[in-house]
Protein backbone atom coordinates (compact mmCIF):
# COMPACT_ATOMS: atom_id res chain seq x y z
CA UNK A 1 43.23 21.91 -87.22
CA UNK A 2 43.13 20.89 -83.73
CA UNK A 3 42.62 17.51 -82.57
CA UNK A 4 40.64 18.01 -79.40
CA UNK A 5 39.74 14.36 -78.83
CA UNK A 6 40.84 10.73 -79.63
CA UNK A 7 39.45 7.18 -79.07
CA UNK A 8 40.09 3.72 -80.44
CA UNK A 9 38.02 4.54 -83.78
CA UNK A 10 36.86 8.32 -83.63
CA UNK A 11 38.51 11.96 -83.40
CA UNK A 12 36.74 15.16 -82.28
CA UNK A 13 38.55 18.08 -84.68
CA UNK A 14 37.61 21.65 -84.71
CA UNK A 15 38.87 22.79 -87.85
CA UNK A 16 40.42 27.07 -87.96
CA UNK A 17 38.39 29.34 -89.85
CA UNK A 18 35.55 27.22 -89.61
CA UNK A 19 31.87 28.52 -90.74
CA UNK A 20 29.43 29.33 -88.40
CA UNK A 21 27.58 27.91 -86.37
CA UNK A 22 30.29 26.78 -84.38
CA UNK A 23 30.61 22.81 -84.21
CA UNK A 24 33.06 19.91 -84.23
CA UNK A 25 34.40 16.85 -86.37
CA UNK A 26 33.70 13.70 -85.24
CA UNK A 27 35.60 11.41 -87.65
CA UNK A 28 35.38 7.47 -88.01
CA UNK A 29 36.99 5.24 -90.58
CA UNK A 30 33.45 5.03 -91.69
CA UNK A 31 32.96 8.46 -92.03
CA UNK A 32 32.61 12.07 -90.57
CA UNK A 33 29.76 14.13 -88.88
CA UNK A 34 29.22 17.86 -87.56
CA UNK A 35 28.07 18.74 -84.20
CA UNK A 36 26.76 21.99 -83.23
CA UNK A 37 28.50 22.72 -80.16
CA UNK A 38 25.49 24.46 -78.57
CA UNK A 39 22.85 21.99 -77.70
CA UNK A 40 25.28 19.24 -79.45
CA UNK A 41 22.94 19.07 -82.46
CA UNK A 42 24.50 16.48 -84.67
CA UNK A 43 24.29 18.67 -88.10
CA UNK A 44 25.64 16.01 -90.74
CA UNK A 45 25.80 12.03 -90.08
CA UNK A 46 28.20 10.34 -91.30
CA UNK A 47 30.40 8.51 -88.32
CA UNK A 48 29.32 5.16 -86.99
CA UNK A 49 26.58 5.25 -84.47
CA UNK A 50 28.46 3.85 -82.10
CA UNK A 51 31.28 6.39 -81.92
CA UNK A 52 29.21 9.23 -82.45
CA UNK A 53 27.14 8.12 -79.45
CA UNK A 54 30.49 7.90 -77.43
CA UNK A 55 31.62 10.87 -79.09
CA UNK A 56 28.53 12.85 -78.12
CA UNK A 57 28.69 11.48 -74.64
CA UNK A 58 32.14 12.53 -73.78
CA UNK A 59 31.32 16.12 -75.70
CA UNK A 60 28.99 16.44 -73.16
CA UNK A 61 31.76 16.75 -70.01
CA UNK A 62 33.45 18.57 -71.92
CA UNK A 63 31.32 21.59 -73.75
CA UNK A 64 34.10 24.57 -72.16
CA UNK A 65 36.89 22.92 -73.81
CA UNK A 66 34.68 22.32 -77.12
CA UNK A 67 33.98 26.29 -77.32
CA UNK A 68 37.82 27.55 -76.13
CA UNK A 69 39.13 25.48 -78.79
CA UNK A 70 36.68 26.82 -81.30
CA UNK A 71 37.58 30.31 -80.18
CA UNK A 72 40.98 29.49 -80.56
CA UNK A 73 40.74 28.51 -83.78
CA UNK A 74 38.69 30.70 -85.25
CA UNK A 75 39.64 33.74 -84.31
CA UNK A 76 38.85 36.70 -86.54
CA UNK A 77 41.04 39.07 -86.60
């Protein structure tokens, strides 16, 4: 699992030998939601609002190093 991202109450993960389509973790103490990384469609709610919404906002600066990591991590061989 790579951590990609980390702020005072969320995480951005991308997760090896993920399923398709390719997304990322955003994790909260109150809970976790998928975002697809093209188009950053949030698949599955389950993070706070707030942190998502920050979340989404700094996923959007930073889409190349969303889809290396998810190459690098889900590689198949």
């Amino acid at each position: 699992m790579a951590t990609v991202h980390t702020d005072r109450n969320w995480k951005i993960k991308i997760y090896p030998d993920d399923h398709a389509p390719p997304h990322f973790h955003v994790q909260t103490p109150e809970g976790e939601s998928l975002v697809q990384i093209d188009g950053l469609r949030v698949l599955g709610k389950g993070a706070e609002p707030t942190a998502l919404k920050a979340a989404l906002t700094w996923a959007r600066a930073h889409t190349a190093e969303l889809w290396q990591v998810w190459y690098e991590q889900n590689r198949r061989t």
